[in-house]
Every structure is written in C-alpha cells, then in structure tokens.
C-alpha atoms as a PDB file:
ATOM      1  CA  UNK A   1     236.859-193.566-220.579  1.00  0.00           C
ATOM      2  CA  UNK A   2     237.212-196.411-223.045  1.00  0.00           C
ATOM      3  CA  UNK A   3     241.023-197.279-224.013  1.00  0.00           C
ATOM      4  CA  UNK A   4     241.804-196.434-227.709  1.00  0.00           C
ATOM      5  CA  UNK A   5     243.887-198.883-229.586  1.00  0.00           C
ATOM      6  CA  UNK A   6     245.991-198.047-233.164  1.00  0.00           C
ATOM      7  CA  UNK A   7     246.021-200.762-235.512  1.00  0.00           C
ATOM      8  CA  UNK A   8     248.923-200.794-237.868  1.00  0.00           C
ATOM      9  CA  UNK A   9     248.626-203.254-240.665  1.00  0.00           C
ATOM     10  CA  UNK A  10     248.707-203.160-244.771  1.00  0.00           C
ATOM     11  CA  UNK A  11     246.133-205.980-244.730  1.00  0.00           C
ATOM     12  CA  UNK A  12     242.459-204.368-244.713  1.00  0.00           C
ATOM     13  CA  UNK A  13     240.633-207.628-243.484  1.00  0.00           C
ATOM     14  CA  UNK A  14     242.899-207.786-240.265  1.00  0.00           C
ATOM     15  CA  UNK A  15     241.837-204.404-240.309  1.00  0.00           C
ATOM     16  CA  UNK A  16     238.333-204.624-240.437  1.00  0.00           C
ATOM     17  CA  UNK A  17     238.175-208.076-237.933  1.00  0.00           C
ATOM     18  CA  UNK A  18     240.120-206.667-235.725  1.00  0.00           C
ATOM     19  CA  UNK A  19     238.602-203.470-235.220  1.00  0.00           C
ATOM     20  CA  UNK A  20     235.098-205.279-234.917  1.00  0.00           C
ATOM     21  CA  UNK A  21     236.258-207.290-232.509  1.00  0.00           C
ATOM     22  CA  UNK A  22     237.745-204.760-230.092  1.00  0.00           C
ATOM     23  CA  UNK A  23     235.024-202.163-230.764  1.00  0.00           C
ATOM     24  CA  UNK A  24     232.875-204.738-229.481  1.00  0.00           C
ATOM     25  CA  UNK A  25     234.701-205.138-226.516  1.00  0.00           C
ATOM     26  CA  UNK A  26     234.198-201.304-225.981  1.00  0.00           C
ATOM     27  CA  UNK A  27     237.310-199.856-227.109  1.00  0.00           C
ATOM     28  CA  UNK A  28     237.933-196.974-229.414  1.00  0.00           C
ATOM     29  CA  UNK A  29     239.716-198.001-232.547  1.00  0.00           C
ATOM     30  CA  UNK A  30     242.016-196.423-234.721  1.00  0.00           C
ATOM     31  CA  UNK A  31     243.284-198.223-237.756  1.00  0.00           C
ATOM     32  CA  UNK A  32     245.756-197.243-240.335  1.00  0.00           C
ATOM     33  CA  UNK A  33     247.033-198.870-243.331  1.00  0.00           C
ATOM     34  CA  UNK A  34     250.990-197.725-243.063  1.00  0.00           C
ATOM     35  CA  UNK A  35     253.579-196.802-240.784  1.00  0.00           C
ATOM     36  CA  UNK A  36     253.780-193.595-242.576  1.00  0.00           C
ATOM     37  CA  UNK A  37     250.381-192.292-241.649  1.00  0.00           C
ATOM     38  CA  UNK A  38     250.257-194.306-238.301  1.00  0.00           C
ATOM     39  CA  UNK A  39     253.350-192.055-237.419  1.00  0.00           C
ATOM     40  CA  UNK A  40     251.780-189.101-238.325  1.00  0.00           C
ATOM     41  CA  UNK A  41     248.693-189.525-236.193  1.00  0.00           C
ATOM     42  CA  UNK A  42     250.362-191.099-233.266  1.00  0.00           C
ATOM     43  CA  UNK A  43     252.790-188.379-232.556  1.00  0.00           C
ATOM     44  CA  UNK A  44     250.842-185.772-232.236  1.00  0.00           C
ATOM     45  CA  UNK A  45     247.957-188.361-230.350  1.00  0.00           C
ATOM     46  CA  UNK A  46     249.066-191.131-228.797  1.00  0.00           C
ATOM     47  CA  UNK A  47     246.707-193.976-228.307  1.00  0.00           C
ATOM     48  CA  UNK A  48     246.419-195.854-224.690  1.00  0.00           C
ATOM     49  CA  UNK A  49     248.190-198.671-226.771  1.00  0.00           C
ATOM     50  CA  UNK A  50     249.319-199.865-230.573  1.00  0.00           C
ATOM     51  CA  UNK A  51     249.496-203.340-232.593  1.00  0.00           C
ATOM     52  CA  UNK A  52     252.395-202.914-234.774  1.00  0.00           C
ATOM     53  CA  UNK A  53     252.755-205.329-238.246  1.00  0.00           C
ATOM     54  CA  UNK A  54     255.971-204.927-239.525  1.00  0.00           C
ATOM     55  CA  UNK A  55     255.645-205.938-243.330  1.00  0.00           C
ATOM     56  CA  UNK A  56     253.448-202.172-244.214  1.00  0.00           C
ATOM     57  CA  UNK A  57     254.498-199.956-247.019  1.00  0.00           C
ATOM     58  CA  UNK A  58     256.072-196.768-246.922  1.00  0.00           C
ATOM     59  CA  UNK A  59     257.311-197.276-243.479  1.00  0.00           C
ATOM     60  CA  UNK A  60     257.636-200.769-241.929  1.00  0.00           C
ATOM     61  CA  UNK A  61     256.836-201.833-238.853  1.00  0.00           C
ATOM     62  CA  UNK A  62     260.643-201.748-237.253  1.00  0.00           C
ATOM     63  CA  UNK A  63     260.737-198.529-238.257  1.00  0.00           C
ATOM     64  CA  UNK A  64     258.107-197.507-236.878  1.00  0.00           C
ATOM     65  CA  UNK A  65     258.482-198.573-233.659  1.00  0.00           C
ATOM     66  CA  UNK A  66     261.722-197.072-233.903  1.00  0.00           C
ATOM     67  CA  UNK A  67     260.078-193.466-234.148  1.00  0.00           C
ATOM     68  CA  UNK A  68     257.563-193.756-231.526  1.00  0.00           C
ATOM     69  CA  UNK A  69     259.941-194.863-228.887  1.00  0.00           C
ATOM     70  CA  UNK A  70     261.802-192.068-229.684  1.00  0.00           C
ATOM     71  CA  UNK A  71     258.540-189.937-228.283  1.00  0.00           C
ATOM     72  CA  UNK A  72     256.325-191.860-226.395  1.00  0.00           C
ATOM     73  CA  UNK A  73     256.387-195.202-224.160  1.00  0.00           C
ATOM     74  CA  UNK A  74     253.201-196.119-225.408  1.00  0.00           C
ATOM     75  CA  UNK A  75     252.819-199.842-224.381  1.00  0.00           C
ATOM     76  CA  UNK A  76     253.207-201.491-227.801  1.00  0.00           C
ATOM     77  CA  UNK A  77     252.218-205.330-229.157  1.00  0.00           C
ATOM     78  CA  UNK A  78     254.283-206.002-232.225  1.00  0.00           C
ATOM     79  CA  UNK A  79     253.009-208.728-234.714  1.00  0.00           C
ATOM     80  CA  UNK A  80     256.037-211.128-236.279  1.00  0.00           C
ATOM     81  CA  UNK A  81     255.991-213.447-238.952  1.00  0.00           C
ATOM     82  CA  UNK A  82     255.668-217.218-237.984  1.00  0.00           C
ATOM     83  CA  UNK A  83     258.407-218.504-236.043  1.00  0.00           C
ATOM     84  CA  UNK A  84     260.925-215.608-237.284  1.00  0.00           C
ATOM     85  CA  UNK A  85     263.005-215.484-234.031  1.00  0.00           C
ATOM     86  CA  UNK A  86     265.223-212.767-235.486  1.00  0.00           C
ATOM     87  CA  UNK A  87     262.137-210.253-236.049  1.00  0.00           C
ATOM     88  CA  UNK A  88     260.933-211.136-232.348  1.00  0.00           C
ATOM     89  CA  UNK A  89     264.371-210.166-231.132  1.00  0.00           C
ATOM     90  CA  UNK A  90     264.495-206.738-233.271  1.00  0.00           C
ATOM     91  CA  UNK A  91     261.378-205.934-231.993  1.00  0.00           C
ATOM     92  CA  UNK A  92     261.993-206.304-228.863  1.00  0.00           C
ATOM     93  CA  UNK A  93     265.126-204.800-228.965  1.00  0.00           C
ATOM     94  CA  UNK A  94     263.618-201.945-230.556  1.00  0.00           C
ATOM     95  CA  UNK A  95     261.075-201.197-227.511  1.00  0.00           C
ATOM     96  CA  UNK A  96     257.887-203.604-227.805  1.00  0.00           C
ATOM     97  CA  UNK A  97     256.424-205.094-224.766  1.00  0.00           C
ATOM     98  CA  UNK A  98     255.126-207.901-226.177  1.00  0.00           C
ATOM     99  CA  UNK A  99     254.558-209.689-229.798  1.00  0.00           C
ATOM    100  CA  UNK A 100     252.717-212.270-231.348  1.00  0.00           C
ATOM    101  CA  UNK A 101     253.389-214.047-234.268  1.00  0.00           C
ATOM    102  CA  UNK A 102     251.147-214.892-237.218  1.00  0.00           C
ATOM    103  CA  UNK A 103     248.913-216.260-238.241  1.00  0.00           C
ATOM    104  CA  UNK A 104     247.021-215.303-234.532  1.00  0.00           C
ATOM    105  CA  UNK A 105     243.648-215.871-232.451  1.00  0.00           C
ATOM    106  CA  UNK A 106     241.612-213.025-232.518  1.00  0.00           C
ATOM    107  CA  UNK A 107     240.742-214.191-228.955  1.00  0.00           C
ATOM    108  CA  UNK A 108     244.675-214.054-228.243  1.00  0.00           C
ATOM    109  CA  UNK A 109     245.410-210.473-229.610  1.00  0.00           C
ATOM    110  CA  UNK A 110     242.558-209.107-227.431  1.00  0.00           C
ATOM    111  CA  UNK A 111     243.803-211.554-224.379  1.00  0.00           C
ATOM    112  CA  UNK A 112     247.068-209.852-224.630  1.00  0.00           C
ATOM    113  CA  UNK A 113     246.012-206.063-225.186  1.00  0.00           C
ATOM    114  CA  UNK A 114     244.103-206.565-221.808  1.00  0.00           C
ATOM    115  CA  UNK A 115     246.891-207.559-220.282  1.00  0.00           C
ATOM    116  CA  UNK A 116     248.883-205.211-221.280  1.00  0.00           C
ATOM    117  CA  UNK A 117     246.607-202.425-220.191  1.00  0.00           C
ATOM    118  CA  UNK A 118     246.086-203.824-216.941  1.00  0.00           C
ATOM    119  CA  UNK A 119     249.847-203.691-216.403  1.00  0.00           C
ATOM    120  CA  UNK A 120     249.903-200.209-217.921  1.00  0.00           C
ATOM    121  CA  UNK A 121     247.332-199.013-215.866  1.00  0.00           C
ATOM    122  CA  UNK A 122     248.566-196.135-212.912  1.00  0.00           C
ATOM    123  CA  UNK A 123     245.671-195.491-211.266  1.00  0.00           C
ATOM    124  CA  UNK A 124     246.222-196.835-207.453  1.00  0.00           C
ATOM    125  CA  UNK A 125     244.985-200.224-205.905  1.00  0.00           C
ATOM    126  CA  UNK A 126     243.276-201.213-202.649  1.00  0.00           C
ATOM    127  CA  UNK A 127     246.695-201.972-200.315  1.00  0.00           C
ATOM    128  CA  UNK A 128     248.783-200.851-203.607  1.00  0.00           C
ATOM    129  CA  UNK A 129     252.674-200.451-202.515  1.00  0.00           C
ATOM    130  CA  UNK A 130     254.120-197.080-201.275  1.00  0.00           C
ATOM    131  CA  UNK A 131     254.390-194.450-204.581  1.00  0.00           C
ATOM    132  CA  UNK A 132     257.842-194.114-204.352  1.00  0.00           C
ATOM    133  CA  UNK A 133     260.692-196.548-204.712  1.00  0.00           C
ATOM    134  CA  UNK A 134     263.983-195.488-203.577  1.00  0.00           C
ATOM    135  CA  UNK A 135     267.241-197.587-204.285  1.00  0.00           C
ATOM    136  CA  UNK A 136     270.163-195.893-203.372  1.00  0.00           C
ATOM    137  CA  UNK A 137     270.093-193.561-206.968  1.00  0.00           C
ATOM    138  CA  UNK A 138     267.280-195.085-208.479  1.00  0.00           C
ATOM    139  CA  UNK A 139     263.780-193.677-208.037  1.00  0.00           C
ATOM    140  CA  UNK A 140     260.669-195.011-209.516  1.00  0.00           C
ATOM    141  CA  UNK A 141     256.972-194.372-208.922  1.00  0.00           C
ATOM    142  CA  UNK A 142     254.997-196.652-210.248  1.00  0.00           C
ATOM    143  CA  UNK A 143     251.481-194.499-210.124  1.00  0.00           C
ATOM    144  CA  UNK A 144     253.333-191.902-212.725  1.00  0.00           C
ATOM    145  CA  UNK A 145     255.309-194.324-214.323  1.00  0.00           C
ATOM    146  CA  UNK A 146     258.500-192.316-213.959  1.00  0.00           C
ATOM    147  CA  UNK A 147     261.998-193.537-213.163  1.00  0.00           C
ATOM    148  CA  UNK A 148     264.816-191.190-212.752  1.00  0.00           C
ATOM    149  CA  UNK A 149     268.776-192.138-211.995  1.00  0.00           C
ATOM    150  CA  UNK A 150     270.680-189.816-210.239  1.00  0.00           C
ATOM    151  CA  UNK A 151     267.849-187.425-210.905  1.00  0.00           C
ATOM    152  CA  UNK A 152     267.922-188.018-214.636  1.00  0.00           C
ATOM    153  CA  UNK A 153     264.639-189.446-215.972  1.00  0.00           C
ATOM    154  CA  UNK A 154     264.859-193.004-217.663  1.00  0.00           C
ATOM    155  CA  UNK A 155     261.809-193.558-220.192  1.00  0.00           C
ATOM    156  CA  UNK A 156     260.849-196.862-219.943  1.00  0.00           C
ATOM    157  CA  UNK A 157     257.816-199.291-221.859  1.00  0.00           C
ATOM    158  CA  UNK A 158     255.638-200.793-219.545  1.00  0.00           C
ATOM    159  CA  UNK A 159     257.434-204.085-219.347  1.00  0.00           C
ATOM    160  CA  UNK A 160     261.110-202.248-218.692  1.00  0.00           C
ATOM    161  CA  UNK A 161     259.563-200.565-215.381  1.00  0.00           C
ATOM    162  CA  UNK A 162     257.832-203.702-214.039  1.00  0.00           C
ATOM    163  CA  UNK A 163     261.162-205.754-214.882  1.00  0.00           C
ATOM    164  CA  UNK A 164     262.923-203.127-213.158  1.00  0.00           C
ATOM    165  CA  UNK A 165     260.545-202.664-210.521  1.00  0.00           C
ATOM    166  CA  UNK A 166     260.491-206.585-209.714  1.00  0.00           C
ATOM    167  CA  UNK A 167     264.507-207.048-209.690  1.00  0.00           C
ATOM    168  CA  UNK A 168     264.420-203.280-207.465  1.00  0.00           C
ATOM    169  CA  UNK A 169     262.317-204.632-204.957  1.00  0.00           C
ATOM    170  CA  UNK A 170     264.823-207.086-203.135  1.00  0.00           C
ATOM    171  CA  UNK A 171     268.237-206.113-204.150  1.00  0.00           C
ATOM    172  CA  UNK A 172     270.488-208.839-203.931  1.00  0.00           C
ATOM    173  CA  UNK A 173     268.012-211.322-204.710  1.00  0.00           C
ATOM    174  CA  UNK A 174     268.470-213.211-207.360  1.00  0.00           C
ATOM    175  CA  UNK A 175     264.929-213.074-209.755  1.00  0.00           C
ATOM    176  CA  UNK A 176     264.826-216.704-212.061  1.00  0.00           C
ATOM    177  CA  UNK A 177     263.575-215.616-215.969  1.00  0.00           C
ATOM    178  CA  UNK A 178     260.059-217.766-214.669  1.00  0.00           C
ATOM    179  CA  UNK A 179     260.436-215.001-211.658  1.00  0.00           C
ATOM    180  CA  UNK A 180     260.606-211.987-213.920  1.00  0.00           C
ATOM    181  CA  UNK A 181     257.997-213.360-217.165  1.00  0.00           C
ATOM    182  CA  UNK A 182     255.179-213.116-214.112  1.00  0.00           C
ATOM    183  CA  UNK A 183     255.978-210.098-212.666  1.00  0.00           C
ATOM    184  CA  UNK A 184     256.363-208.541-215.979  1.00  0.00           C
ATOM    185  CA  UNK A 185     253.446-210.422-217.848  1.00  0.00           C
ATOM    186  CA  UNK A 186     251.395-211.900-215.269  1.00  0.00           C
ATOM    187  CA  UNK A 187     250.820-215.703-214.689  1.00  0.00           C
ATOM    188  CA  UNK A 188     248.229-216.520-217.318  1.00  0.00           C
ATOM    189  CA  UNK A 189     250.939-215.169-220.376  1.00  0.00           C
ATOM    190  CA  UNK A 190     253.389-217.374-222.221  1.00  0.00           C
ATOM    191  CA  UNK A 191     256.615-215.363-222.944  1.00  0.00           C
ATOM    192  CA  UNK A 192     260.288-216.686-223.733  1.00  0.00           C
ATOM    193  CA  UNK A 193     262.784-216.789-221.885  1.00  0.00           C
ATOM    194  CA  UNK A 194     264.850-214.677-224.041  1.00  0.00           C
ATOM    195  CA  UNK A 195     262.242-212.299-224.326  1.00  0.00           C
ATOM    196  CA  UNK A 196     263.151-211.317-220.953  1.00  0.00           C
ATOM    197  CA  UNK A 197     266.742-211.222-221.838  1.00  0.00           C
ATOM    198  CA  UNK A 198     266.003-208.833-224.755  1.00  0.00           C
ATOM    199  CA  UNK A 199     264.146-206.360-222.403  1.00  0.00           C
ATOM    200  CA  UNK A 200     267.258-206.755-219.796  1.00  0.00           C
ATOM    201  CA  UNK A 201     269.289-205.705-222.527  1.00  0.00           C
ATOM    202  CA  UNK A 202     267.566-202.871-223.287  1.00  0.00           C
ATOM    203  CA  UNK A 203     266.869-201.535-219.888  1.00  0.00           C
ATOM    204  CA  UNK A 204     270.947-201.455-219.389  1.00  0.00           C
ATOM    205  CA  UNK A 205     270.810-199.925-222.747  1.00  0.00           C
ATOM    206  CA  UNK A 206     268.845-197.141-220.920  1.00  0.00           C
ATOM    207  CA  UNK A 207     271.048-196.573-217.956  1.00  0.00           C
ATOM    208  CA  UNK A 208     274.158-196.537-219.742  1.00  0.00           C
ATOM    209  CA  UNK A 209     272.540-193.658-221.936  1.00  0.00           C
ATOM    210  CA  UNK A 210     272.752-191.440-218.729  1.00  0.00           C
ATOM    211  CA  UNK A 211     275.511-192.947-216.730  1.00  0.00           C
ATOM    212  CA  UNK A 212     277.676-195.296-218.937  1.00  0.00           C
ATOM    213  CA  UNK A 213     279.023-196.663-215.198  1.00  0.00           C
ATOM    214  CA  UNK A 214     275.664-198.176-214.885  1.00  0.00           C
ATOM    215  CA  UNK A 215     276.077-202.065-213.487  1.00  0.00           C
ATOM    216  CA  UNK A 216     273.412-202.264-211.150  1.00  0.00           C
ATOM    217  CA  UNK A 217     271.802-205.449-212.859  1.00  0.00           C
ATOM    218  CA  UNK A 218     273.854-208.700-212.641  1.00  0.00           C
ATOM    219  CA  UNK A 219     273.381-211.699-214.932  1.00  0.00           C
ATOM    220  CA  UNK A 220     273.623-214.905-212.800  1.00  0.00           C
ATOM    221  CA  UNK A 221     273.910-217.145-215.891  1.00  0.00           C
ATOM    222  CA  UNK A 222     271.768-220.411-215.861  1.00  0.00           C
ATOM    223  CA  UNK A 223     269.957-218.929-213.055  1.00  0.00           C
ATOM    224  CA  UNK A 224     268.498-215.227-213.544  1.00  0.00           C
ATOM    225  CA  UNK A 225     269.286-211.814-212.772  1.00  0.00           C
ATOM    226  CA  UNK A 226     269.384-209.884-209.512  1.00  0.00           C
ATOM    227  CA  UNK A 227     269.801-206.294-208.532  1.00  0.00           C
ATOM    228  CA  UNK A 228     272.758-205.270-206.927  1.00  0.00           C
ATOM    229  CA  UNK A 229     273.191-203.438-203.422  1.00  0.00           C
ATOM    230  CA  UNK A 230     274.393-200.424-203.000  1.00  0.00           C
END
C-alpha cells in the first residue's frame, strides 16, 4: 500500500507543488490549509507521516505538533523559517524528527520523507537483529516500535527509538553526535549536532515522566553520549 503523507501549510502553491510532486512519486496525499483542520483529520486518521509549517492560521504549526504528540508518534518533518535556530529547537523539542528550513528543494523535502519512512518502516529485514532488546529495565522491539521501562510503555518518534536503540546497543560505549546523526538519520542526511542534543533531551524528558530516577544516558561533554550499565 502506498504511504499517505499530510501536508500542513497556509500557502496553496506549496500546496499544490508539493502534492504533485509526491503523488507522482506514488504516494497518497492529504493537504490541509490549517492546523485546525489538520488536527481534526489526523486524530481520528493518522497519516504514515506529516510536513508541518508552523506560520498557519487558526492553529500554528508548534501547536500543532504539540497535539499530535500528545496521540500519535507519527514520524513528523517540521518546516522552519530560514536560519531561525530558535524555531528548529522548539520543534524539536516539541517531538519532530526532522525539519527543514525555507525556502526548500522540492527534491530535498521528498529526499527526506523517504528517509524518514525507511527508518519508520517495521516490517523485518533479511539478517534483521533479534525483536527484542533487553537492557536491564529497558525493553524495546524495534518491529512494533514499542519501548517499555520497568514495564511502563515509553512513546517515542521514530528518531527517539533509533537514538535510543543505537546508545542501548553497547552500554558503556560512548556514541560521538557523528555516531548517533547516522544511526538516527542515515549517512546520506545532514543534521546538527544539536539536533541530536534536542532529541537527547527529550528522550530523558520521557523517562523521567515514568521514573523521575531515570539517569541511564550520560553526557560525555565534547565527546558524545553513552548508555550506562546496569
């Protein structure tokens, strides 16, 4: 089945490009010209993924990504205005896996929506790693995208779990921000480094929400992160 993307912008001709571009890449498209109605829709039906503006009417981007992280983990690209660090930041802060700022290449949105639903994706690979990751009280499988602590789930985004699941792999070994951007984002994307530090941030966020004792990831600083043994 094709993926279906929402498209959440107050400017009809990034509308109307956009959605010819990705219908012609076979996705479904749905398009909506506020956060208000994009809320609406995406509650009750989540698309496979969203591209979030945050200048809309009625209900602005932030806010909107606000609301649907409070329901879903649907893997989200925010778009930020030119070289506005602080709404990069917010955004990511507030649950986005990935942004890009405009002006954009069409040819760049649709690079990164692959990506991102490549990394999303479940469904088990030839030689793919055992289903179940078990680090002392942390469980994750990465087919159903679930992660639990102490038996309590955690939701994560897409890029949270494969952060997590990178620094869970080797605890004690100390994962550079270069180490974590490819795990997380794969080779071929350009990310910040304090991208990475926003999603840390957030993921501890997470933990401390069901155990506020939670200091499993250690900040080396200068030099990465690194999950602790147990």
């Amino acid at each position: 089945m094709p993926s279906t993307i929402a498209l959440v912008d107050d400017d009809r001709n990034i509308l109307a490009s956009v959605t010819m571009l990705l219908e012609s890449e076979g996705y479904k498209v749905r398009s909506f010209p506020d956060g208000a109605e994009a809320l609406k829709s995406l509650v009750a039906q989540p698309a496979d993924l969203a591209v979030l503006d945050i200048k809309m009417p009625r209900m602005d981007g932030m806010e909107l990504l606000q609301k649907l992280r409070a329901k879903s983990a649907m893997p989200v690209i925010f778009l930020t205005s030119k070289d506005d660090e602080s709404d990069e930041l917010l955004g990511l802060g507030l649950g986005a896996d990935d942004y890009i700022t405009k002006p954009f290449s069409q040819r760049l949105l649709l690079a990164r929506i692959k990506a991102l639903l490549r990394r999303a994706d479940p469904s088990p690979k030839a030689g793919a790693e055992p289903d179940l990751i078990a680090r002392g009280r942390l469980e994750m499988a990465p087919s159903r995208h679930t992660c639990t602590w102490d038996g309590r789930p955690v939701n994560l985004t897409v890029t949270e779990f494969l952060l997590l699941k990178a620094l869970a792999a080797r605890p004690g070994h100390v994962k550079s921000r270069d180490n974590l951007i490819d795990a997380a984002y794969g080779e071929t994307i350009y990310v910040d480094d304090r991208t990475i530090d926003s999603h840390i941030k957030r993921l501890r966020r997470k933990f401390r929400e069901v155990d506020t004792e939670f200091n499993m990831i250690e900040t080396l600083y200068g030099v990465g992160y690194r999950y602790r043994e147990e």
